[in-house]
PDB file of N, CA and C in Angstrom:
ATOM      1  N   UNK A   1     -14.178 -40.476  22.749  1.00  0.00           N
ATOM      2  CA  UNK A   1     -15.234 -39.656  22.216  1.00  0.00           C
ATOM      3  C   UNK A   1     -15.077 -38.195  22.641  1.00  0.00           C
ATOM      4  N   UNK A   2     -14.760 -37.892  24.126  1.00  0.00           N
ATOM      5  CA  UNK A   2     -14.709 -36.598  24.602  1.00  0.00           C
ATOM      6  C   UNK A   2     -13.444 -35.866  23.462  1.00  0.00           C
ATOM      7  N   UNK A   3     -12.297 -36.858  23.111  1.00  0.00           N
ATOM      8  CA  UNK A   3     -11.566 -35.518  22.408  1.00  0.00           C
ATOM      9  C   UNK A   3     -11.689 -35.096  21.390  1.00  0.00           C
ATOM     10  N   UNK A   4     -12.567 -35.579  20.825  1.00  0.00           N
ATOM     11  CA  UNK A   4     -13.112 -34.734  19.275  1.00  0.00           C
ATOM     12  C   UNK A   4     -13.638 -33.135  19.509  1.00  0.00           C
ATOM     13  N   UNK A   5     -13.882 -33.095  21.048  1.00  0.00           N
ATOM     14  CA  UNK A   5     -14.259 -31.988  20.994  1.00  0.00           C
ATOM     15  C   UNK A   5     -13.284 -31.205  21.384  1.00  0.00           C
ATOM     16  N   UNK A   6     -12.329 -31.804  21.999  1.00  0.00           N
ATOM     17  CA  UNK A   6     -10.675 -30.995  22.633  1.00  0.00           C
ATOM     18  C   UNK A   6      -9.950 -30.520  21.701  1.00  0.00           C
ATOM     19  N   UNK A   7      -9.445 -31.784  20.286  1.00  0.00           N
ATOM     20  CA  UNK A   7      -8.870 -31.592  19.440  1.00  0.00           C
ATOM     21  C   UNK A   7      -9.433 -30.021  18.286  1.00  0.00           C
ATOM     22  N   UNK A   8     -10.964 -30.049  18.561  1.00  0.00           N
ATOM     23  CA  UNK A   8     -11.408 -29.038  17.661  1.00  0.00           C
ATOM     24  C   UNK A   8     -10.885 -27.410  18.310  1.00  0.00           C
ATOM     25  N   UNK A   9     -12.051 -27.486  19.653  1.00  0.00           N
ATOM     26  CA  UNK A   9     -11.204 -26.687  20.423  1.00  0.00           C
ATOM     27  C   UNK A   9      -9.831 -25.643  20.327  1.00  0.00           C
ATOM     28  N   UNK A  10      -8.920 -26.424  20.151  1.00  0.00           N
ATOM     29  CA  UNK A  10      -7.228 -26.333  20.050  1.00  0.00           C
ATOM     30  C   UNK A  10      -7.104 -25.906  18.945  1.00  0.00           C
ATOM     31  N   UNK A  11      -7.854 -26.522  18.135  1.00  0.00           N
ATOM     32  CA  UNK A  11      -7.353 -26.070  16.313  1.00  0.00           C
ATOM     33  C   UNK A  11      -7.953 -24.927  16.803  1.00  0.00           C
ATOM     34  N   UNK A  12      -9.021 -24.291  16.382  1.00  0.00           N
ATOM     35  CA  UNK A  12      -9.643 -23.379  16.761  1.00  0.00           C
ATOM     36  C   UNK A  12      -8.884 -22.390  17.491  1.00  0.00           C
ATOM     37  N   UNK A  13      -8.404 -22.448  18.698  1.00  0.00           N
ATOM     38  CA  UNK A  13      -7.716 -21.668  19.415  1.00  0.00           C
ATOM     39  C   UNK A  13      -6.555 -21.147  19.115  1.00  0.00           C
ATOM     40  N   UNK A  14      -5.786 -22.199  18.461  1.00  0.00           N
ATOM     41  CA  UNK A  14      -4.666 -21.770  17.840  1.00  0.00           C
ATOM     42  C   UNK A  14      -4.713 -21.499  16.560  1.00  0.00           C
ATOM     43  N   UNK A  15      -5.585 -22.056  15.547  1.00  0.00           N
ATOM     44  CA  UNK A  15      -5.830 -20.620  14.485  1.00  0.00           C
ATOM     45  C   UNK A  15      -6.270 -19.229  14.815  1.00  0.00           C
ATOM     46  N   UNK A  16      -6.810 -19.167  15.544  1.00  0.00           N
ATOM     47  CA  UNK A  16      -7.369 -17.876  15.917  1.00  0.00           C
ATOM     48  C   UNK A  16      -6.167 -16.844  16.557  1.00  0.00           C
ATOM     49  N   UNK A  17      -5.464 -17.557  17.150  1.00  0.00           N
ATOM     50  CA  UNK A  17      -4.053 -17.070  17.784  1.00  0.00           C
ATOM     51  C   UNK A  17      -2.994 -16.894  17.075  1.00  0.00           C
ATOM     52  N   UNK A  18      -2.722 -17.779  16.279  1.00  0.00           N
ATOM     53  CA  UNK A  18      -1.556 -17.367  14.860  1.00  0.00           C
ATOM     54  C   UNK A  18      -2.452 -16.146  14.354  1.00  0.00           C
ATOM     55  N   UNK A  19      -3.690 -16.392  13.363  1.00  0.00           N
ATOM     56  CA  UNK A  19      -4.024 -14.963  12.721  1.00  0.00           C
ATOM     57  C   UNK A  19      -4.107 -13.819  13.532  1.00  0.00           C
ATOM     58  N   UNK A  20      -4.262 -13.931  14.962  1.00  0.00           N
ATOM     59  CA  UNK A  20      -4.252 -12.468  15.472  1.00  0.00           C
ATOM     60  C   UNK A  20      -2.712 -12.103  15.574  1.00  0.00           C
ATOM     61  N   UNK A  21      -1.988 -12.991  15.737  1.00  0.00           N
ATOM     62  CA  UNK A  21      -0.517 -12.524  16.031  1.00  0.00           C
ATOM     63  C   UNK A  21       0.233 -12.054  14.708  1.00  0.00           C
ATOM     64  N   UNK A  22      -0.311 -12.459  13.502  1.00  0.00           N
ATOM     65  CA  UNK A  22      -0.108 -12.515  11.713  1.00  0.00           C
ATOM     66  C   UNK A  22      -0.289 -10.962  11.668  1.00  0.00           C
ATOM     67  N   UNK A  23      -2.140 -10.945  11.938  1.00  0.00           N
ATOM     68  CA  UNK A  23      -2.423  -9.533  11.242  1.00  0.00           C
ATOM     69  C   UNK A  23      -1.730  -8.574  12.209  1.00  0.00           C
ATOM     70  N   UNK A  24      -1.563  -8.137  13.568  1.00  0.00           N
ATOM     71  CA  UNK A  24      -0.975  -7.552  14.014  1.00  0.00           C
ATOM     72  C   UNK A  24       0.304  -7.465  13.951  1.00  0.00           C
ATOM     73  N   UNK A  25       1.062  -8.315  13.592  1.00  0.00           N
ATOM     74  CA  UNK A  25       2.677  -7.814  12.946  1.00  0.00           C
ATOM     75  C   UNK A  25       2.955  -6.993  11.607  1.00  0.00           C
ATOM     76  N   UNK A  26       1.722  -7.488  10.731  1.00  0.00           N
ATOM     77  CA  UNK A  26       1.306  -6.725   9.635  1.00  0.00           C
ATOM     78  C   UNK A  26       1.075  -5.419   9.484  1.00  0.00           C
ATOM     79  N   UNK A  27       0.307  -5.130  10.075  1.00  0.00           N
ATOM     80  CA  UNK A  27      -0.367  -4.081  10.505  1.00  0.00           C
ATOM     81  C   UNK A  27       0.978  -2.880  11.048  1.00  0.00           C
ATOM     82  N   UNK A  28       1.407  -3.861  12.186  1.00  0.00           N
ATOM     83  CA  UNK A  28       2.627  -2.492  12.293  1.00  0.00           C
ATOM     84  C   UNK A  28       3.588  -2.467  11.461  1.00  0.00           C
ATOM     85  N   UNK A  29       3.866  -3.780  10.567  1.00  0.00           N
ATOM     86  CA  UNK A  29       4.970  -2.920   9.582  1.00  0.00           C
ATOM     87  C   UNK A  29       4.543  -2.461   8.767  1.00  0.00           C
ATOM     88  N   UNK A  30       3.456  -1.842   8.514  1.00  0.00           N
ATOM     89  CA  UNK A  30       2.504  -1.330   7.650  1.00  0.00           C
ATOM     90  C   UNK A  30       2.826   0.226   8.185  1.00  0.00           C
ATOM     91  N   UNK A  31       2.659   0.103   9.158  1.00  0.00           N
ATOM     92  CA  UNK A  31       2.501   1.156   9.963  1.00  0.00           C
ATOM     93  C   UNK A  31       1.758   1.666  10.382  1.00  0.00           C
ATOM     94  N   UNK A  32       0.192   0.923  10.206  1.00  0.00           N
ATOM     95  CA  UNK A  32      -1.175   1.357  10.282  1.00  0.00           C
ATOM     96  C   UNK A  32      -1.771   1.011  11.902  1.00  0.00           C
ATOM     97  N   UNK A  33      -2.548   1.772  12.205  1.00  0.00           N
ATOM     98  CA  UNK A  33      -3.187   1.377  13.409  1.00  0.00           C
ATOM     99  C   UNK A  33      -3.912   0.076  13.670  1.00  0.00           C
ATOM    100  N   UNK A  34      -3.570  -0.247  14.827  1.00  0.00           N
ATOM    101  CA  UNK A  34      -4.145  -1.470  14.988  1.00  0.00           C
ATOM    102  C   UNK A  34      -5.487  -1.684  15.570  1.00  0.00           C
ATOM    103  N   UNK A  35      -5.854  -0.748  16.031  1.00  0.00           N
ATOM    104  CA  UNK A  35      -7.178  -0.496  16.759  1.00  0.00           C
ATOM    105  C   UNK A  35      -7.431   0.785  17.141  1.00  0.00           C
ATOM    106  N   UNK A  36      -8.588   1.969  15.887  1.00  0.00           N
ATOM    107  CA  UNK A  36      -8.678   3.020  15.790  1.00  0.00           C
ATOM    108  C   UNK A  36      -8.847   3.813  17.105  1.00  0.00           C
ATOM    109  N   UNK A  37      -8.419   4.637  17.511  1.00  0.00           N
ATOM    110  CA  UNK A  37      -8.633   5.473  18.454  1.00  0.00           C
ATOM    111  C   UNK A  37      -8.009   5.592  19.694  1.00  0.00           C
ATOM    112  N   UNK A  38      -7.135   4.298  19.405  1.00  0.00           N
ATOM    113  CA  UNK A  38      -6.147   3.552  20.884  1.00  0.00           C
ATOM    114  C   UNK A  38      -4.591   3.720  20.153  1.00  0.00           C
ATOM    115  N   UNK A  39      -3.727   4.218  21.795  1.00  0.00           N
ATOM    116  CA  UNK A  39      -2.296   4.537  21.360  1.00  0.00           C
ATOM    117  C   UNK A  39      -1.777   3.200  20.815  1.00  0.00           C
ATOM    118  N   UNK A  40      -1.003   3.281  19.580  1.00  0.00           N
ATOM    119  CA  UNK A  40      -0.309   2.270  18.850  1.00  0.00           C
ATOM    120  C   UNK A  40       0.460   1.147  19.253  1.00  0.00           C
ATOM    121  N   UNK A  41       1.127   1.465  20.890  1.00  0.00           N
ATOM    122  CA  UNK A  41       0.917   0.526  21.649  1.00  0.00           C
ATOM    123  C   UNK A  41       0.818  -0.345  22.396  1.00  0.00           C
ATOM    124  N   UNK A  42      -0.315   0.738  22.834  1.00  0.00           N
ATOM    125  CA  UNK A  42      -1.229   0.039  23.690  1.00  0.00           C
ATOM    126  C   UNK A  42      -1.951  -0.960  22.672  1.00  0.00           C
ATOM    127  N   UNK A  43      -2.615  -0.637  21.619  1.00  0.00           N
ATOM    128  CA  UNK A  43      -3.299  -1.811  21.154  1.00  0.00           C
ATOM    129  C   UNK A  43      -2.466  -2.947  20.348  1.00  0.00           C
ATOM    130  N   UNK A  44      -1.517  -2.559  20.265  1.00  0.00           N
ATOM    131  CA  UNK A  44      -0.385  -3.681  19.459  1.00  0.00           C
ATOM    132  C   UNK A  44      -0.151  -4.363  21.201  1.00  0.00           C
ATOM    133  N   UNK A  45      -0.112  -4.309  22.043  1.00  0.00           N
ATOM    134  CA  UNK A  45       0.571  -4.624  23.176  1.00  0.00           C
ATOM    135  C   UNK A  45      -0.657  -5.367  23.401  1.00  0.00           C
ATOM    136  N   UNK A  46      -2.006  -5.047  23.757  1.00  0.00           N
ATOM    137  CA  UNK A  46      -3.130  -5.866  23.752  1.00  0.00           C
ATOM    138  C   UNK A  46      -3.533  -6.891  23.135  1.00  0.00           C
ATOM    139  N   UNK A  47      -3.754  -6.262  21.633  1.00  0.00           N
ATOM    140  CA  UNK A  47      -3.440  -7.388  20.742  1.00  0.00           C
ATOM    141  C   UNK A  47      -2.680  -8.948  20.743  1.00  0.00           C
ATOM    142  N   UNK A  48      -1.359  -8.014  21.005  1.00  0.00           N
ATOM    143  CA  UNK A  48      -0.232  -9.621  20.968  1.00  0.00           C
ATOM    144  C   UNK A  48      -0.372 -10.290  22.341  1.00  0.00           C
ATOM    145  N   UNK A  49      -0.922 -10.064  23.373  1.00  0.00           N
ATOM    146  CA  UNK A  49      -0.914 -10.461  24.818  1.00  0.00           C
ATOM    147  C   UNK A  49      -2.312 -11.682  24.379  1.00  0.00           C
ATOM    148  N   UNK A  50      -3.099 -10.922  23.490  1.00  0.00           N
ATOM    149  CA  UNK A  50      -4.775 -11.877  23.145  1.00  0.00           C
ATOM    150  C   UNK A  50      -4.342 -13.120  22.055  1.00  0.00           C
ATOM    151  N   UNK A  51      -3.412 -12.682  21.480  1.00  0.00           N
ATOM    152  CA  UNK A  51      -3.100 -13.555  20.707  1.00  0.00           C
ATOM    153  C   UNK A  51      -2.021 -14.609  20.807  1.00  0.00           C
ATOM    154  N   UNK A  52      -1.409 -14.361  21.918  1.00  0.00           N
ATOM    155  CA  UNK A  52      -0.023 -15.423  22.357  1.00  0.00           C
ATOM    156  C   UNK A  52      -0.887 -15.927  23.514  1.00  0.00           C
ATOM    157  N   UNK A  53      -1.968 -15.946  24.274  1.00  0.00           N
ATOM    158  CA  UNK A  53      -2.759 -16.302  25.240  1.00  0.00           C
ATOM    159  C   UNK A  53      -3.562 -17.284  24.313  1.00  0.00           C
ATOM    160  N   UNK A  54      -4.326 -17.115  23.400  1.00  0.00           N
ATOM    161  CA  UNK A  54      -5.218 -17.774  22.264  1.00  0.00           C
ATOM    162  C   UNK A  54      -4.742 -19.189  21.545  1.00  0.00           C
ATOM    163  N   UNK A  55      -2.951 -18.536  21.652  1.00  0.00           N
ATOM    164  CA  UNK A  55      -2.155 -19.478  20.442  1.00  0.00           C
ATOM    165  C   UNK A  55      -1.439 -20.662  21.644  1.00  0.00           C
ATOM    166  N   UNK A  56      -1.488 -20.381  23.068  1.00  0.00           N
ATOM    167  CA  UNK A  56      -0.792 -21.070  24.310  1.00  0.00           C
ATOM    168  C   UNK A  56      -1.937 -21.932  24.775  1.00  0.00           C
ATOM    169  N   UNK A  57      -3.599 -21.714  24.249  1.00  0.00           N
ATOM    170  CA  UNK A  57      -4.294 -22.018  24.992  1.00  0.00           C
ATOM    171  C   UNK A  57      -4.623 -23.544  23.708  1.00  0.00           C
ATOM    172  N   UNK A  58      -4.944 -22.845  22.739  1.00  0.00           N
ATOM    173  CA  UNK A  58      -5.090 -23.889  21.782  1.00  0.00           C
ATOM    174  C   UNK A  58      -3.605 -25.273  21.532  1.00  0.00           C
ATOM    175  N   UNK A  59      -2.072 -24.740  21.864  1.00  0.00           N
ATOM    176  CA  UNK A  59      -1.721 -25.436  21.904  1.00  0.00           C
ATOM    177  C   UNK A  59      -1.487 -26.559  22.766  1.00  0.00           C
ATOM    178  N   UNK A  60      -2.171 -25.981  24.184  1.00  0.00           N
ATOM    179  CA  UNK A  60      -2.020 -26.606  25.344  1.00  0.00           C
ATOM    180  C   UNK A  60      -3.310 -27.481  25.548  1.00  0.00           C
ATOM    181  N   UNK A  61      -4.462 -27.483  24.811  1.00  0.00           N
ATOM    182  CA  UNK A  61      -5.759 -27.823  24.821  1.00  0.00           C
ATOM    183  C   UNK A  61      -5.508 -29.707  24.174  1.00  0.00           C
TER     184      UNK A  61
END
């Protein structure tokens, strides 16, 4: 019973972690800022650190 809530969890975590790691690769070959007002990156570097943490946590969940 408890892993229905683990398994959701994980999905969750790791969708959330692929799309942040998606739109931010996007974004810079776009060439567009990734987070207004912050050096390009620094927030691409933030970004991918939140999103390979997100995508490690959900797969490990």
């Amino acid at each position: 019973m408890e892993s229905g809530p683990a398994i959701f969890a994980g999905v969750v975590f790791a969708l959330f972690g692929a799309g942040l790691l998606a739109w931010t690769g996007i974004r810079l070959r776009r060439r567009e800022p990734v987070a207004l007002g912050v050096s390009r990156v620094a927030s691409a570097a933030c970004a991918s650190a939140a999103g390979t943490v997100a995508l490690a946590l959900g797969v490990t969940a």
